[in-house]
PDB file of N, CA and C in Angstrom:
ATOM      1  N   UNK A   1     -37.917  49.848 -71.158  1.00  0.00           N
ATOM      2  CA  UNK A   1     -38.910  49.187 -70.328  1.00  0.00           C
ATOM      3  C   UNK A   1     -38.446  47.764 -70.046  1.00  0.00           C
ATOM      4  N   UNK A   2     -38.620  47.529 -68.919  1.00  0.00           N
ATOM      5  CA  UNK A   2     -38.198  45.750 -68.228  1.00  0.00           C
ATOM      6  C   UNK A   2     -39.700  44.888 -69.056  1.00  0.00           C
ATOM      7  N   UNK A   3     -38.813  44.000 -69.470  1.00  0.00           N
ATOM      8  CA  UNK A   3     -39.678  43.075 -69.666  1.00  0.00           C
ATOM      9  C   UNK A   3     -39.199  41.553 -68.865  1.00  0.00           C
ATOM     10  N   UNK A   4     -39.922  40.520 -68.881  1.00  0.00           N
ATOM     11  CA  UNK A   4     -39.639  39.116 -68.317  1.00  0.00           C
ATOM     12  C   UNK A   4     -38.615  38.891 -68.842  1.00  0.00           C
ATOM     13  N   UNK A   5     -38.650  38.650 -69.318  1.00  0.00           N
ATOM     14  CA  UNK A   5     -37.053  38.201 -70.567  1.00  0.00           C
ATOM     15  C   UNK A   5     -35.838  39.186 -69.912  1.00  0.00           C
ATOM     16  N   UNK A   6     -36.046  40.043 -69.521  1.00  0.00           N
ATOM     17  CA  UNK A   6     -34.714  41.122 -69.722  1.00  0.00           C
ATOM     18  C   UNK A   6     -34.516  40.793 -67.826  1.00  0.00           C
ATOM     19  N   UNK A   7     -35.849  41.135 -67.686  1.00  0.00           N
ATOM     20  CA  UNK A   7     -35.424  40.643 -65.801  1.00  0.00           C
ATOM     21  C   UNK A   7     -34.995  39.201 -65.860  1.00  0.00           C
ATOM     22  N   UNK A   8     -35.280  37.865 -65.856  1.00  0.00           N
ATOM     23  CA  UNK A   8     -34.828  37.022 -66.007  1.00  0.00           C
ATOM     24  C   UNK A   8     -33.093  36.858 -66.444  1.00  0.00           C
ATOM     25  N   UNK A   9     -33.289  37.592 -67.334  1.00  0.00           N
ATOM     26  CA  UNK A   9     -31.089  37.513 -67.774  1.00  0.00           C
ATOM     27  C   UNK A   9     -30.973  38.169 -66.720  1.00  0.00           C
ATOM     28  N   UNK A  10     -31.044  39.206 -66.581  1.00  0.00           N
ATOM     29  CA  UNK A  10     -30.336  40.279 -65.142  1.00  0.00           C
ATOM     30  C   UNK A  10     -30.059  39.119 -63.764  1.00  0.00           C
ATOM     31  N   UNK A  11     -31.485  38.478 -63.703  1.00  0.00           N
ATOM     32  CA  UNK A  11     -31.201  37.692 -62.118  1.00  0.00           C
ATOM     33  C   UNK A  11     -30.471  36.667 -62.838  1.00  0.00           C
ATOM     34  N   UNK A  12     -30.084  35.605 -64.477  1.00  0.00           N
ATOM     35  CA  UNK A  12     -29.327  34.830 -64.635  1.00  0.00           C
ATOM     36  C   UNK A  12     -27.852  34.998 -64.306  1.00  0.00           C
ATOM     37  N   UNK A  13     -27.683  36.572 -64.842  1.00  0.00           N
ATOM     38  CA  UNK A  13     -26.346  36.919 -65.034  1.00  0.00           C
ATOM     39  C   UNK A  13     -25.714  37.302 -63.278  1.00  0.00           C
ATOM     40  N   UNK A  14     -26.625  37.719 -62.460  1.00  0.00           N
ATOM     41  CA  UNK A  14     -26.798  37.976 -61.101  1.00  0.00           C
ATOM     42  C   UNK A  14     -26.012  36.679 -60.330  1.00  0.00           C
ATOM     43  N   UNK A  15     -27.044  35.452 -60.625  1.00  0.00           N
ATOM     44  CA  UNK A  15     -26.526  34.267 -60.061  1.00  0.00           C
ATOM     45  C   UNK A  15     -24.961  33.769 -60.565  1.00  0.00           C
ATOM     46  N   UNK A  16     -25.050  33.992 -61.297  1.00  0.00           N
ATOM     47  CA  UNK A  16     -23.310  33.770 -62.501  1.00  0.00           C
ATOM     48  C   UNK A  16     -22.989  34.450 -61.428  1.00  0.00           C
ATOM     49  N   UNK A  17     -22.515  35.500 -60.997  1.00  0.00           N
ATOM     50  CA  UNK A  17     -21.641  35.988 -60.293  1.00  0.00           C
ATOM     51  C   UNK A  17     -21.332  35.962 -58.976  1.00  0.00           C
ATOM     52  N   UNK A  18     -22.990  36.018 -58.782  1.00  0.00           N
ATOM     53  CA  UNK A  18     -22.329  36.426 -56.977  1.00  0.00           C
ATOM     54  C   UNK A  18     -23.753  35.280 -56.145  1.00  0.00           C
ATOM     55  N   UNK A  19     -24.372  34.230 -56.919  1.00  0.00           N
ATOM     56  CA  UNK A  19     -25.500  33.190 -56.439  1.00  0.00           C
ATOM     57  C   UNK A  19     -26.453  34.048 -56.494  1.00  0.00           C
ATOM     58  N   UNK A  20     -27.734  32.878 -56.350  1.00  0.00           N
ATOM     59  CA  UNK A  20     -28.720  33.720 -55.319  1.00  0.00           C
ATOM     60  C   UNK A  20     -29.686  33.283 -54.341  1.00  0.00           C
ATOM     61  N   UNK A  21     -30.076  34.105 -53.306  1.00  0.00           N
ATOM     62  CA  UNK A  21     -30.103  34.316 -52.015  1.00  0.00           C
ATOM     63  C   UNK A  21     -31.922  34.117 -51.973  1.00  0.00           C
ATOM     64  N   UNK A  22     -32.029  33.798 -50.861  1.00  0.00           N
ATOM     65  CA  UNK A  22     -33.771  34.303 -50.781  1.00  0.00           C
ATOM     66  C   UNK A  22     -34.053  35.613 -50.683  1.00  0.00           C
ATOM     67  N   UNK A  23     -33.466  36.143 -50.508  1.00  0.00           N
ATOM     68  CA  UNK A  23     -33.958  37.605 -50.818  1.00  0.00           C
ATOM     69  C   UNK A  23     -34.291  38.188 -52.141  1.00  0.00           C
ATOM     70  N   UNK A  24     -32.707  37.424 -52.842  1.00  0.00           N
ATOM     71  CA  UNK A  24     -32.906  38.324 -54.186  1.00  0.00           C
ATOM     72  C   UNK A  24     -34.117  37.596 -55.057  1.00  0.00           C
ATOM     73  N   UNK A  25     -34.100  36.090 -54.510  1.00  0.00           N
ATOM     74  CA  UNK A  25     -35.451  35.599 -55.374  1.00  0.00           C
ATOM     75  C   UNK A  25     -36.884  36.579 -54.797  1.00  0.00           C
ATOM     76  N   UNK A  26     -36.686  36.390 -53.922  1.00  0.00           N
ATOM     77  CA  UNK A  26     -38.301  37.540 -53.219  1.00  0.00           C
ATOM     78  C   UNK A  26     -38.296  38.697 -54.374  1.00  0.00           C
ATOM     79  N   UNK A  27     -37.290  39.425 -54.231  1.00  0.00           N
ATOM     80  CA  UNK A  27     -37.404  40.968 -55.454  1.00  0.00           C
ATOM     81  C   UNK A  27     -37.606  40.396 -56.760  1.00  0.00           C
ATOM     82  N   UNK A  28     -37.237  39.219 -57.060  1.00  0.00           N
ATOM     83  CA  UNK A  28     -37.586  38.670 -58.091  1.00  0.00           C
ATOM     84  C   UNK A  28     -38.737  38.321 -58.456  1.00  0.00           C
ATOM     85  N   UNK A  29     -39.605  37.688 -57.720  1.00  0.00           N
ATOM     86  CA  UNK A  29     -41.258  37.252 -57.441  1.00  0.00           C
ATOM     87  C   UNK A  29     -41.426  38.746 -57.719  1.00  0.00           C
ATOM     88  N   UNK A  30     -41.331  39.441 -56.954  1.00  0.00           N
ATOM     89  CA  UNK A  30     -41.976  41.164 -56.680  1.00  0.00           C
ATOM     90  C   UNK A  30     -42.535  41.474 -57.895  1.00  0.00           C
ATOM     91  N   UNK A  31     -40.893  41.697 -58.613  1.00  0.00           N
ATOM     92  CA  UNK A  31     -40.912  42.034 -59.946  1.00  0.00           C
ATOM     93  C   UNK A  31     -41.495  41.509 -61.141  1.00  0.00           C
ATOM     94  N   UNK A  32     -42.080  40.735 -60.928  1.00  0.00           N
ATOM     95  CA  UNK A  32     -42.621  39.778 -62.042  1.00  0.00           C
ATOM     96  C   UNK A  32     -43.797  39.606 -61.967  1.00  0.00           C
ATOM     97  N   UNK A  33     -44.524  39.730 -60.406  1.00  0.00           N
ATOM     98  CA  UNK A  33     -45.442  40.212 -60.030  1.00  0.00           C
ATOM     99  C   UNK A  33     -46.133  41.482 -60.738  1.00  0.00           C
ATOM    100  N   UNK A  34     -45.477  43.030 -60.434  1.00  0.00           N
ATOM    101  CA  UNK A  34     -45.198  44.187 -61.153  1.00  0.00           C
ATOM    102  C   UNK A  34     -45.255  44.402 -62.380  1.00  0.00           C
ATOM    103  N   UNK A  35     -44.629  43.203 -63.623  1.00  0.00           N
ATOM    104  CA  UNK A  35     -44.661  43.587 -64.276  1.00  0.00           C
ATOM    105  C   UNK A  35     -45.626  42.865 -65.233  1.00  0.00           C
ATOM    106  N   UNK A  36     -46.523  41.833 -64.625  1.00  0.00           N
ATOM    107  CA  UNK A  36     -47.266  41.188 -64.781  1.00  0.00           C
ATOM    108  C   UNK A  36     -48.930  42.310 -64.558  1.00  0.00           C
ATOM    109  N   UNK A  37     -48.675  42.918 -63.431  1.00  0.00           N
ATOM    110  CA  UNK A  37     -50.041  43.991 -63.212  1.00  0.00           C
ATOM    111  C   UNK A  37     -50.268  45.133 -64.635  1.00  0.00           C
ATOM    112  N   UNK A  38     -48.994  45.623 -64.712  1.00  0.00           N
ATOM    113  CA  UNK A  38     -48.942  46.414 -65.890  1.00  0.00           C
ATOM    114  C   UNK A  38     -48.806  46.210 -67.303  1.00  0.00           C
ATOM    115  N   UNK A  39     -49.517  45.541 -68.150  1.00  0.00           N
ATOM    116  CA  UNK A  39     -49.139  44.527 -69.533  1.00  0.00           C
ATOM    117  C   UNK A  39     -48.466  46.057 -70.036  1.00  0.00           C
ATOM    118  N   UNK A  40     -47.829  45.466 -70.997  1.00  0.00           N
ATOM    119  CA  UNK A  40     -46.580  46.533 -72.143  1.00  0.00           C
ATOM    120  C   UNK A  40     -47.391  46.301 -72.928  1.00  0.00           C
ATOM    121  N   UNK A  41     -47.286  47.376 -73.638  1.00  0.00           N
ATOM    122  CA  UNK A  41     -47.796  47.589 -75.179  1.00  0.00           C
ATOM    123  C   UNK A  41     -46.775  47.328 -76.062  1.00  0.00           C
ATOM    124  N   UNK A  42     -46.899  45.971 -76.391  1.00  0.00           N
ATOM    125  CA  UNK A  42     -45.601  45.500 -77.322  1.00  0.00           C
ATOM    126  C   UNK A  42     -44.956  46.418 -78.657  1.00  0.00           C
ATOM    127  N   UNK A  43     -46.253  47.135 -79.493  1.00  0.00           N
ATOM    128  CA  UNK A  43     -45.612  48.028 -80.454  1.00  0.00           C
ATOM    129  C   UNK A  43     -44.932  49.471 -79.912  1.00  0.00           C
ATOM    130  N   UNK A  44     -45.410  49.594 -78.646  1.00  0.00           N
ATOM    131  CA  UNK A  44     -44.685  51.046 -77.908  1.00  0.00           C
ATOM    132  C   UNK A  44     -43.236  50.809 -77.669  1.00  0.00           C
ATOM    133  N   UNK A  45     -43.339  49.458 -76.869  1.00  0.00           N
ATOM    134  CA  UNK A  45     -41.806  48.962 -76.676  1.00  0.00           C
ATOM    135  C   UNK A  45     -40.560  49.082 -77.660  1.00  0.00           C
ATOM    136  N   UNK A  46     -41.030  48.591 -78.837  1.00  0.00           N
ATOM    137  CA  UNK A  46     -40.148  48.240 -80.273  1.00  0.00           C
ATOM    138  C   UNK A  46     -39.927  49.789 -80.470  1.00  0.00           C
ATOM    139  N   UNK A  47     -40.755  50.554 -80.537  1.00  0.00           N
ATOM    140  CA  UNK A  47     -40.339  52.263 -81.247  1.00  0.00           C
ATOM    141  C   UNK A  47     -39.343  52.364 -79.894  1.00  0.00           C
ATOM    142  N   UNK A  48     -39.831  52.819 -78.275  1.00  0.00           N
ATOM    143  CA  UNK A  48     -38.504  52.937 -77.511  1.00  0.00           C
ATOM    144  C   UNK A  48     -37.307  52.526 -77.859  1.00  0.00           C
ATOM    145  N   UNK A  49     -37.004  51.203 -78.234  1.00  0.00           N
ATOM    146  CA  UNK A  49     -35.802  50.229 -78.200  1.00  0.00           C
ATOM    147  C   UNK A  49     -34.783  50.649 -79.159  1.00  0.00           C
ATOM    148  N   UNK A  50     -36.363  51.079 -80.723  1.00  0.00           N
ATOM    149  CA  UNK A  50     -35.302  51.474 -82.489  1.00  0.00           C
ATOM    150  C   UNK A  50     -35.019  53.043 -82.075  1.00  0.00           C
TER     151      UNK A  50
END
């Protein structure tokens, strides 16, 4: 499951390579947006991950 943290490195490591664009910030808003509507169930997460 994406969390803030994990999207955030992805678009850090994103910009490291190749910048970024207004676009990719827009999918970025989107996404954070998205994953902001749907809260995680933090103890569900941890069993997926172990």
């Amino acid at each position: 499951m994406m969390t803030e943290e994990k999207l955030y490195k992805r678009l850090m490591d994103h910009k490291d390579k190749y910048g970024v664009t207004q676009e990719v910030m827009q999918h970025y808003k989107w996404a954070l947006e998205v994953l902001r509507k749907f809260p995680i169930d933090r103890n569900n997460l941890q069993e997926e991950e172990n």
